[in-house]
C-alpha atoms as a PDB file:
ATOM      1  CA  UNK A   1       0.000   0.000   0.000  1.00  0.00           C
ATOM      2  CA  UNK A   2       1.028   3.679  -0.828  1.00  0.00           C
ATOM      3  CA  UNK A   3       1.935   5.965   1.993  1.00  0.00           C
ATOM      4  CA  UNK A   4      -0.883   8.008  -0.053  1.00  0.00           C
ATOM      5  CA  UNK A   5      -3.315   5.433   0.275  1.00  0.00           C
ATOM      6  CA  UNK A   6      -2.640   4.577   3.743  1.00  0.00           C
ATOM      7  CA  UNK A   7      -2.808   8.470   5.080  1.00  0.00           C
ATOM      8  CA  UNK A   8      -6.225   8.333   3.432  1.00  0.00           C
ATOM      9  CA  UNK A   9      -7.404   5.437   5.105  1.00  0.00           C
ATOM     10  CA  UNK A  10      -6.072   6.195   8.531  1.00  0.00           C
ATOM     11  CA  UNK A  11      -7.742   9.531   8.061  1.00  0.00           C
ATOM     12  CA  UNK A  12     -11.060   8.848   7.034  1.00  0.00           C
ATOM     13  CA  UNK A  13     -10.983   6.503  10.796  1.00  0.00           C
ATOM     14  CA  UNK A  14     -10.898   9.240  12.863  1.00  0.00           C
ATOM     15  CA  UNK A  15     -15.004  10.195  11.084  1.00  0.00           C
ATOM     16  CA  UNK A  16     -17.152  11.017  13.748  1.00  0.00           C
ATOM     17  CA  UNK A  17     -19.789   8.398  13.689  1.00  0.00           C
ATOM     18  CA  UNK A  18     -22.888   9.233  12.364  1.00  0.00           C
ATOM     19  CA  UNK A  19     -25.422   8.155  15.142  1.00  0.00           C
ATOM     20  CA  UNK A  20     -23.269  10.741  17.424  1.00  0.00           C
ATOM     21  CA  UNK A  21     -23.018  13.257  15.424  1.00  0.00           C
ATOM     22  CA  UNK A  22     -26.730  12.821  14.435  1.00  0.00           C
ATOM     23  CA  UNK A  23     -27.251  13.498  18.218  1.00  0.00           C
ATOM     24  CA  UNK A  24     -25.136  16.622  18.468  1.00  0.00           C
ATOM     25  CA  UNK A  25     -26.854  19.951  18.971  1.00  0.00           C
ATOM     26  CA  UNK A  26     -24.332  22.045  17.373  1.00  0.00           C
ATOM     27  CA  UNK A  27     -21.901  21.261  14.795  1.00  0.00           C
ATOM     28  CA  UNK A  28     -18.579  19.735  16.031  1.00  0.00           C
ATOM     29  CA  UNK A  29     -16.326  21.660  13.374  1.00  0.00           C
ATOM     30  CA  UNK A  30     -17.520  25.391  13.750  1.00  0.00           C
ATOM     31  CA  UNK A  31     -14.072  27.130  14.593  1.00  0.00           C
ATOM     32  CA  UNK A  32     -14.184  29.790  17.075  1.00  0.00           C
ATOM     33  CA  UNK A  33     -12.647  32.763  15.727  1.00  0.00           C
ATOM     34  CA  UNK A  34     -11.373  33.922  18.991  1.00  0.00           C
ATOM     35  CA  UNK A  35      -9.156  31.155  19.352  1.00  0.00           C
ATOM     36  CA  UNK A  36      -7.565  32.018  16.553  1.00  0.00           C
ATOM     37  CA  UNK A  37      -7.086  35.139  16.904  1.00  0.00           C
ATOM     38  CA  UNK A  38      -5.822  34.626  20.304  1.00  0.00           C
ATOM     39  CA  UNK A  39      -3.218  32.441  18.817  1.00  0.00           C
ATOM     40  CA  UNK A  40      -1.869  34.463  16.008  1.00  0.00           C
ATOM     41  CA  UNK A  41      -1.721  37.160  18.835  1.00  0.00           C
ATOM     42  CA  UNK A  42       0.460  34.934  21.506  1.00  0.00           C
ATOM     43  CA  UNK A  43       2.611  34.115  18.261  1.00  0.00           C
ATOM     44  CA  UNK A  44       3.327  37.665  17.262  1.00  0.00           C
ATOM     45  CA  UNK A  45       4.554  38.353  21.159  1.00  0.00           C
ATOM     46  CA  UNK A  46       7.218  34.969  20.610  1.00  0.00           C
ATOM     47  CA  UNK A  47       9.342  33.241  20.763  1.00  0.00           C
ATOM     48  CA  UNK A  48       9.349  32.487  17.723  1.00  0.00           C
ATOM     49  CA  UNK A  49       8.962  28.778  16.750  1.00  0.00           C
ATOM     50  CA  UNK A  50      10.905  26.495  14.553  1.00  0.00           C
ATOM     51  CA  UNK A  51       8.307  26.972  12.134  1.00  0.00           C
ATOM     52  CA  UNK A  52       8.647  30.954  12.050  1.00  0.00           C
ATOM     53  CA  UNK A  53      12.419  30.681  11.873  1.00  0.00           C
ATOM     54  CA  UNK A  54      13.013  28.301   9.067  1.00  0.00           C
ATOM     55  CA  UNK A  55       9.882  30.087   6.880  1.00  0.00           C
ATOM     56  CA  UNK A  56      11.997  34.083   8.025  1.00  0.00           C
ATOM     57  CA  UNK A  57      15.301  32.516   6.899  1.00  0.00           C
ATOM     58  CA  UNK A  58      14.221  31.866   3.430  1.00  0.00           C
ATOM     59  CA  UNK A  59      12.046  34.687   3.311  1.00  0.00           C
ATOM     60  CA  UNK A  60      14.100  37.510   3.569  1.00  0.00           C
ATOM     61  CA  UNK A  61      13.735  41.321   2.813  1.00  0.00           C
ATOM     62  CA  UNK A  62      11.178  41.883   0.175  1.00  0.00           C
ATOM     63  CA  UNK A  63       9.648  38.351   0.036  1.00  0.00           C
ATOM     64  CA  UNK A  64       6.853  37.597  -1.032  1.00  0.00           C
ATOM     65  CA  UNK A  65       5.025  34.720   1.709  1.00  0.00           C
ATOM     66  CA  UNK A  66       2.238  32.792   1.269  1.00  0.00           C
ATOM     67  CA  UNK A  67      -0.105  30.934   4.270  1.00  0.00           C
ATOM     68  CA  UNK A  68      -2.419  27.897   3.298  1.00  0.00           C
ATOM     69  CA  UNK A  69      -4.906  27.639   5.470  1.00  0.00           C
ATOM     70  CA  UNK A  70      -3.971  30.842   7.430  1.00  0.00           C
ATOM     71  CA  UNK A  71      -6.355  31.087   9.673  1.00  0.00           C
ATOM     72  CA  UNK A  72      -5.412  34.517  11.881  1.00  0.00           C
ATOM     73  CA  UNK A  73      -1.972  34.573  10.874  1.00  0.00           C
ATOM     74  CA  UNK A  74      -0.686  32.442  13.537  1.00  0.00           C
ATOM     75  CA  UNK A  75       2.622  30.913  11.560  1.00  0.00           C
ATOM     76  CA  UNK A  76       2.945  34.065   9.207  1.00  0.00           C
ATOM     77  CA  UNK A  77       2.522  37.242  10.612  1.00  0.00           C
ATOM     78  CA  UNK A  78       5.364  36.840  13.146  1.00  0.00           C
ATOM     79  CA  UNK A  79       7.564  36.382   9.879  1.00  0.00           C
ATOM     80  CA  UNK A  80       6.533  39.575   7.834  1.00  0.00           C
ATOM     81  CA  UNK A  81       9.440  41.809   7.320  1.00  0.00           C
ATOM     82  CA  UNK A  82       9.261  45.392   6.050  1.00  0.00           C
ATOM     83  CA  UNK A  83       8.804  45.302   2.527  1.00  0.00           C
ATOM     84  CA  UNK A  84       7.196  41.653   2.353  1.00  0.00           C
ATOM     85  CA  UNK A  85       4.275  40.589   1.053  1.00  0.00           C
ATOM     86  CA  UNK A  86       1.725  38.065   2.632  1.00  0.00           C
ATOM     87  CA  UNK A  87      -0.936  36.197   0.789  1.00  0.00           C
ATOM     88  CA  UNK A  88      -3.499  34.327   2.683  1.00  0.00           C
ATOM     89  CA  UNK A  89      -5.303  31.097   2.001  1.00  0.00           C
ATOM     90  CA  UNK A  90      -8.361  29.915   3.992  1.00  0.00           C
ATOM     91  CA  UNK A  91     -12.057  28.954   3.244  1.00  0.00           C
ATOM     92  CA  UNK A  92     -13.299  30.763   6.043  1.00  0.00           C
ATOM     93  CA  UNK A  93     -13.762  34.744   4.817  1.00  0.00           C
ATOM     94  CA  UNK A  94     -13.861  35.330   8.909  1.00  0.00           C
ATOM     95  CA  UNK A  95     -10.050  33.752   9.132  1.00  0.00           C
ATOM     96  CA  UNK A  96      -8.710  36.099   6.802  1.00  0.00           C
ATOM     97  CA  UNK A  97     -10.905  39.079   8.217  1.00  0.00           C
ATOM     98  CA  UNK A  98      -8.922  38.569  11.769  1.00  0.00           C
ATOM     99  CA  UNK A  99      -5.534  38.125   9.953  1.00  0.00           C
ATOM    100  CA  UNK A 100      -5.849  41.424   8.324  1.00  0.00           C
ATOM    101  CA  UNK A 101      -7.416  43.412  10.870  1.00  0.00           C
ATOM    102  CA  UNK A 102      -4.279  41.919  13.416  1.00  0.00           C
ATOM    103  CA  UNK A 103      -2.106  42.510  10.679  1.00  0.00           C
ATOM    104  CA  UNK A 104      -2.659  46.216  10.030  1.00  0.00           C
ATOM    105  CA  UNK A 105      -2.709  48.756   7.426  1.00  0.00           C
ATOM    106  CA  UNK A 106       0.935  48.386   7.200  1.00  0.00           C
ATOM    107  CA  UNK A 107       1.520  45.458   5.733  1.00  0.00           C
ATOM    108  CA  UNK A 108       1.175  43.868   1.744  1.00  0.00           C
ATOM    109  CA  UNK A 109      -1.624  41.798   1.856  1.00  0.00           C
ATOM    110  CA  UNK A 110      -4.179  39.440  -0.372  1.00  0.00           C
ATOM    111  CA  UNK A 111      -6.663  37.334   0.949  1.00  0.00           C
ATOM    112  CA  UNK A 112      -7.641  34.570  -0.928  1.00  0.00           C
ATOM    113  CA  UNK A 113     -11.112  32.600   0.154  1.00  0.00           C
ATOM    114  CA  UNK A 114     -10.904  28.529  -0.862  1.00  0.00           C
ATOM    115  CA  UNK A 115     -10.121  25.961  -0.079  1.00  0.00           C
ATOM    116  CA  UNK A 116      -6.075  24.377  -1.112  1.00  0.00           C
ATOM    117  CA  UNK A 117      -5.501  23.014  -3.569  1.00  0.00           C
ATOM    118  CA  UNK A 118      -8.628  23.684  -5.579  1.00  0.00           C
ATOM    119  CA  UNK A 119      -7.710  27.709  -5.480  1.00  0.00           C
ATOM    120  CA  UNK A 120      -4.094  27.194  -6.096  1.00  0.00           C
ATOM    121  CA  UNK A 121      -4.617  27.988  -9.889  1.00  0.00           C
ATOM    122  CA  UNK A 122      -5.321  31.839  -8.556  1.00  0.00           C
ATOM    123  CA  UNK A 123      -2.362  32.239  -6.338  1.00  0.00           C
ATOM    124  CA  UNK A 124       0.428  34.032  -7.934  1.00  0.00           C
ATOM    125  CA  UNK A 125       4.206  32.431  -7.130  1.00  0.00           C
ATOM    126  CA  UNK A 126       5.431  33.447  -3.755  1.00  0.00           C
ATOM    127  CA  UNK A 127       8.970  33.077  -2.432  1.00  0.00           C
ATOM    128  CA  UNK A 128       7.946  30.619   0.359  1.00  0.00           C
ATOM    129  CA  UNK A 129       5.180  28.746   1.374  1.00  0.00           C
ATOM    130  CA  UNK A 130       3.801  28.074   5.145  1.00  0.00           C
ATOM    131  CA  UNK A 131       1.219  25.881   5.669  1.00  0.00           C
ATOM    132  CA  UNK A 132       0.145  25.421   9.619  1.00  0.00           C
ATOM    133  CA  UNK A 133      -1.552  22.712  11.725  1.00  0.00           C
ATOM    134  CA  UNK A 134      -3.868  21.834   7.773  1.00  0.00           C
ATOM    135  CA  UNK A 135      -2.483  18.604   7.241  1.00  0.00           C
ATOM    136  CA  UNK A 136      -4.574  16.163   9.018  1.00  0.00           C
ATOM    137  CA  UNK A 137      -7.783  17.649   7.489  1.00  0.00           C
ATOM    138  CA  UNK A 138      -6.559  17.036   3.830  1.00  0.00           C
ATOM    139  CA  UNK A 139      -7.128  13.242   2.713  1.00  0.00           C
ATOM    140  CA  UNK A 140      -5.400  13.633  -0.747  1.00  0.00           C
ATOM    141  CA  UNK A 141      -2.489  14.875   1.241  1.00  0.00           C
ATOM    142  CA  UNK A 142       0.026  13.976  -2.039  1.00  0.00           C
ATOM    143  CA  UNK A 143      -2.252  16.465  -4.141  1.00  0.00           C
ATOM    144  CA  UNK A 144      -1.603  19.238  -1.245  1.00  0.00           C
ATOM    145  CA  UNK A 145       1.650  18.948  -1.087  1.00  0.00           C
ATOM    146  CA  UNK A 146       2.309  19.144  -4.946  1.00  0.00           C
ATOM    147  CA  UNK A 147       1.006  21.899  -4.956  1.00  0.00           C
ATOM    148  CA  UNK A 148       2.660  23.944  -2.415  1.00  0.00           C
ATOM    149  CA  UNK A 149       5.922  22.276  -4.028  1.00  0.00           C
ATOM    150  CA  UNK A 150       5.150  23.927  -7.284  1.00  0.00           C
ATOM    151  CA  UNK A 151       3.652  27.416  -5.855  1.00  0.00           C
ATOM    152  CA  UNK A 152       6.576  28.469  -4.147  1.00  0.00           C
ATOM    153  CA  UNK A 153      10.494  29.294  -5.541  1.00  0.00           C
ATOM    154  CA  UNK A 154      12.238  28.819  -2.468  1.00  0.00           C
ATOM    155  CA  UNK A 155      11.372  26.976  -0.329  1.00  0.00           C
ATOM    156  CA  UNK A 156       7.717  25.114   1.309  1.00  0.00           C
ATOM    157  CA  UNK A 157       7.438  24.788   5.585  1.00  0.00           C
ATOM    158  CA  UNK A 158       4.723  22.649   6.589  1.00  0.00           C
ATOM    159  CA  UNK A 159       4.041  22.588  10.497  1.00  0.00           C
ATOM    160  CA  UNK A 160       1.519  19.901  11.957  1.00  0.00           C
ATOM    161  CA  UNK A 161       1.310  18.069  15.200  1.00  0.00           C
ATOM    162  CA  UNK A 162       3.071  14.698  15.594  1.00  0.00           C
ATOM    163  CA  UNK A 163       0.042  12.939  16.929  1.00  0.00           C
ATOM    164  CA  UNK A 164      -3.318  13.618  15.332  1.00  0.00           C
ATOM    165  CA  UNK A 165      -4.632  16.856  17.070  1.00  0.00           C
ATOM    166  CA  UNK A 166      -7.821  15.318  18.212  1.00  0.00           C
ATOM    167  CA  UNK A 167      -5.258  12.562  19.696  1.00  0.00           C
ATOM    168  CA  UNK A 168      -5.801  14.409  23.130  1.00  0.00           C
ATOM    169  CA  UNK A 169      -9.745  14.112  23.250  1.00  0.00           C
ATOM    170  CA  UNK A 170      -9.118  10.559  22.768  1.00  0.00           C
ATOM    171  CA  UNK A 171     -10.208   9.615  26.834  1.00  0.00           C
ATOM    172  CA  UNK A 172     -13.098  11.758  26.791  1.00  0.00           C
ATOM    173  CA  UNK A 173     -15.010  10.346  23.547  1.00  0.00           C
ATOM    174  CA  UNK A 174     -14.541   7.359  25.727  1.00  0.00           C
ATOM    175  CA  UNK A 175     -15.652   8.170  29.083  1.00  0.00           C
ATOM    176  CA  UNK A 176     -18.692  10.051  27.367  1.00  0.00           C
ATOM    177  CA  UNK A 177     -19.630   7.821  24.142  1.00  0.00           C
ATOM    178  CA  UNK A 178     -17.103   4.346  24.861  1.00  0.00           C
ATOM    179  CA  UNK A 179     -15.727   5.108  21.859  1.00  0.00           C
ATOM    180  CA  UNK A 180     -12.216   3.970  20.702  1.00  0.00           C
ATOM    181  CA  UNK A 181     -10.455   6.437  18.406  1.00  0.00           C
ATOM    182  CA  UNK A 182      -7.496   5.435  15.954  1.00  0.00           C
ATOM    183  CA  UNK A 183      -4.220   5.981  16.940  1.00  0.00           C
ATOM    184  CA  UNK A 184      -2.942   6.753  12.867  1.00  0.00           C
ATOM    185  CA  UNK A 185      -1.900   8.730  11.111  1.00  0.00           C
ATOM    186  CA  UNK A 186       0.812  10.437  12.760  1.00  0.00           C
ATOM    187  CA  UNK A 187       4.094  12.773  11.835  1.00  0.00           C
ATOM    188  CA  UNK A 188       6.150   9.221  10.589  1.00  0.00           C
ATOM    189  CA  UNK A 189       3.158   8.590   8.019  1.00  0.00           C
ATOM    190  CA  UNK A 190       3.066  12.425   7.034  1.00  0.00           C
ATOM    191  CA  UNK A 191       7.076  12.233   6.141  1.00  0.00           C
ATOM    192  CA  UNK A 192       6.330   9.003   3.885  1.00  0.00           C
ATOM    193  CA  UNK A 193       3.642  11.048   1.938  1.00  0.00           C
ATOM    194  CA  UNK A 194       5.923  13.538   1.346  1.00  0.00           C
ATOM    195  CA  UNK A 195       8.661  11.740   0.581  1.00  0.00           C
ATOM    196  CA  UNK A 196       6.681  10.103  -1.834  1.00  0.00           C
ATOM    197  CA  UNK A 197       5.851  12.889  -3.679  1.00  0.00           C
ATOM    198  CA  UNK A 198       9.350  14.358  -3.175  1.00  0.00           C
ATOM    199  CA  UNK A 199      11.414  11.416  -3.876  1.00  0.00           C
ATOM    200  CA  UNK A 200      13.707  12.374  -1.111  1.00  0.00           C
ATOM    201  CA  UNK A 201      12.725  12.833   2.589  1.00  0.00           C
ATOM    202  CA  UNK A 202      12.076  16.356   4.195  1.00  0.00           C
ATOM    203  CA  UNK A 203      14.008  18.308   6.552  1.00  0.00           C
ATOM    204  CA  UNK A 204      12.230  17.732   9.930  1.00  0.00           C
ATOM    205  CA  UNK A 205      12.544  19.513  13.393  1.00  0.00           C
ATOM    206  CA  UNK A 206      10.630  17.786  16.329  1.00  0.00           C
ATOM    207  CA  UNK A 207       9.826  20.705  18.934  1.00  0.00           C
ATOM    208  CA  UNK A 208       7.240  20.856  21.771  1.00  0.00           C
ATOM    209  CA  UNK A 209       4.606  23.480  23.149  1.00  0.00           C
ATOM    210  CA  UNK A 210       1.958  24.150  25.448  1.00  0.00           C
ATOM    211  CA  UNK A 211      -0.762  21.707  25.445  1.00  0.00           C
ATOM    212  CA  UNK A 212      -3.889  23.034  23.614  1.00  0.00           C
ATOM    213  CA  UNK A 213      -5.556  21.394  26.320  1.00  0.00           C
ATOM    214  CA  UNK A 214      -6.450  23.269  29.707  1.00  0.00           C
ATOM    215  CA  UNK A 215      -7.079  22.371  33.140  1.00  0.00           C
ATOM    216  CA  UNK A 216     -11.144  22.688  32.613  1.00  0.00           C
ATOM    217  CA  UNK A 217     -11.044  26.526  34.173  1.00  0.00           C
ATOM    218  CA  UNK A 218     -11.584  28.449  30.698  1.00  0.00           C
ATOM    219  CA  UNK A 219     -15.801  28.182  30.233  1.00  0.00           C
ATOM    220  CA  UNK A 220     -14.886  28.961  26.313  1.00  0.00           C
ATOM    221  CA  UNK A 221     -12.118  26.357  26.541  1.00  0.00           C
ATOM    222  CA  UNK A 222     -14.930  23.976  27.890  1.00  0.00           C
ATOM    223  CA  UNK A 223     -17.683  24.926  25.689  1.00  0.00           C
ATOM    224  CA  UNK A 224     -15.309  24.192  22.698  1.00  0.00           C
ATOM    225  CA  UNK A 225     -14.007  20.835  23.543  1.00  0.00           C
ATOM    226  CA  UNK A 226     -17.785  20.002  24.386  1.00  0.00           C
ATOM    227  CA  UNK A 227     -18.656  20.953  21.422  1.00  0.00           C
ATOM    228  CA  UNK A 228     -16.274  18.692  19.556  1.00  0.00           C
ATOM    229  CA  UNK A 229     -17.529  15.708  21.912  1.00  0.00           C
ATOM    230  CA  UNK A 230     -20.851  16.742  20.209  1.00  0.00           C
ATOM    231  CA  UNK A 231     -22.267  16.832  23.417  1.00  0.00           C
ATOM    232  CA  UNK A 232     -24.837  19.530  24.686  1.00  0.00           C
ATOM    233  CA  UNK A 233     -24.194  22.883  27.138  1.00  0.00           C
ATOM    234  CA  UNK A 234     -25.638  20.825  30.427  1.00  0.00           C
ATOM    235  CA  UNK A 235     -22.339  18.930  30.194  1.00  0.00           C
ATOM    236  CA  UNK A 236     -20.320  21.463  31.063  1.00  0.00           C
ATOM    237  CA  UNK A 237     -19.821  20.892  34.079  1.00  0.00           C
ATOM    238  CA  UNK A 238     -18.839  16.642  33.252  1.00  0.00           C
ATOM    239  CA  UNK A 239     -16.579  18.113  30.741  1.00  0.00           C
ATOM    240  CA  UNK A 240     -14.234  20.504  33.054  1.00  0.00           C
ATOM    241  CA  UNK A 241     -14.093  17.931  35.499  1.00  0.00           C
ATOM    242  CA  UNK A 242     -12.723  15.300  32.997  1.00  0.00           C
ATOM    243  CA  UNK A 243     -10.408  18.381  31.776  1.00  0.00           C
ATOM    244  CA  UNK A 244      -9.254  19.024  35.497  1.00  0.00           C
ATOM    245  CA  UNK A 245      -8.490  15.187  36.364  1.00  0.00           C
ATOM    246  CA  UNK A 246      -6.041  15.008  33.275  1.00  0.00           C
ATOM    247  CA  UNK A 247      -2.876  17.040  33.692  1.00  0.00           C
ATOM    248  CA  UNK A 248      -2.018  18.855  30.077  1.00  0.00           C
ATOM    249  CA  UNK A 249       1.072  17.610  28.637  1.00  0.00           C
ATOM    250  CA  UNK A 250       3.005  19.737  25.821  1.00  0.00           C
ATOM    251  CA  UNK A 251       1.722  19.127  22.362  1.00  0.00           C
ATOM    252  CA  UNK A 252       4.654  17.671  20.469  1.00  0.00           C
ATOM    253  CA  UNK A 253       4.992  19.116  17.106  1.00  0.00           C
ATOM    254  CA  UNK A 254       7.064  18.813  13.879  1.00  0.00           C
ATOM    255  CA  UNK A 255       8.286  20.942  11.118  1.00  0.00           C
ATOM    256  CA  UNK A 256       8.810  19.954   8.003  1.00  0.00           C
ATOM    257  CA  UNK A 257      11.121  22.043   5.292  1.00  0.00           C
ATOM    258  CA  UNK A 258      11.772  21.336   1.422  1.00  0.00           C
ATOM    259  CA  UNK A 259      12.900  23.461  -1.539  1.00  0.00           C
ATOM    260  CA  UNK A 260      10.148  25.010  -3.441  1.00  0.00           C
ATOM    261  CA  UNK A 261      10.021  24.189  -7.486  1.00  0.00           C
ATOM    262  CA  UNK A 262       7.920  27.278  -9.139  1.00  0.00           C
END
């Protein structure tokens, strides 16, 4: 079996069965701006991460950057230089709204609304591509990747988690549903996809941050996780304790750097 083939499999495991999500009062995937925008902000105030470095390095003065799936600007705006230009991927118009309003009038902008790869054909070239925490929602992940290779000169920085990122909910769909979750795909399988498309393997830095995870004290933290149990608001309460009883571990993650061919 293909790496391909098997990323896509693994992937489509990790569906959300339909008798629970039949049972869910609010949709499980609605993604709180806030959040968002509350990470793009703690990335702008640093450190920097691996991913920042590595996308700044090949960047330089005058670059031109572009962020697939940008959401608020989390793994590009930290990068921007004087004299850059950023243009932003996401299918969500309310994404790109944040990213511009934390960006500023200062800065080179386009937004782009779509979804990768299917708008890649109107994105101009750009000097390097970013691409943050996208991967595991992309089942043709060889198709994604192609392009990226293809869309940027220099070089491509893709930055996902090393574990699935719903990997830490895994307890809690069983304590509230008894439901098992899949353990695959991780970071290894990602590199093989890659390298299949590639024909070499990627650069890759293994790093760690803050778990994404709380201790069950933020209501909005609760609400959200809740909400991706597809449970209802009385379970609140079930929910933060279940938060508070695990303690967070860092969230390891992984970047991943190749030369662009545009």
């Amino acid at each position: 079996m293909s790496a391909v083939t098997r990323w896509a499999e693994d992937l489509a495991a990790w569906a959300i069965p339909e008798e629970i999500l039949r049972s869910a009062p609010d949709s499980p995937w609605a993604f709180p701006i806030d959040r968002f925008s509350a990470a793009a902000r703690q990335a702008l105030a640093g450190p920097p991460t691996p991913t920042h470095l590595r996308a700044g390095e090949a960047l330089g003065d005058g670059g031109t950057l572009l962020d697939v799936g940008s959401g608020a600007g989390a793994a590009s705006l930290p990068v921007l230089r004087p004299g850059c230009r950023l243009i932003a991927v996401d299918e969500d118009r309310r994404m790109l709204e944040a990213l511009s309003d934390l960006a500023g009038g200062g800065v080179d902008i386009e937004l782009i609304e779509g979804r990768w790869p299917e708008v890649a054909d109107r994105v101009p070239k750009s000097d390097v591509a970013v691409c943050a925490n996208v991967a595991y929602n992309v089942a043709d992940l060889d198709v994604f990747v192609r392009a990226l290779t293809t869309t940027a000169r220099r070089r491509v920085v893709l930055e996902l988690t090393r574990e699935h990122p719903q990997s830490g909910l895994s307890p809690l769909w069983q304590k509230f549903w008894g439901l098992q979750r899949p353990e695959a795909p991780t970071l290894r399988d990602a590199v093989d996809v890659v390298t299949e498309v590639l024909g070499h393997t990627p650069e890759i830095e293994e790093w760690d941050q803050p778990s994404r995870l709380g201790d069950g004290s933020d209501p909005g933290e609760v609400a959200w996780v809740r909400r991706r149990l597809c449970l209802g608001p009385d379970r609140d309460g079930e929910v933060a304790a279940e938060l508070a009883g695990h303690a967070p571990e860092p969230t390891g993650m992984a970047t991943l750097v190749w030369s662009g061919a545009a």
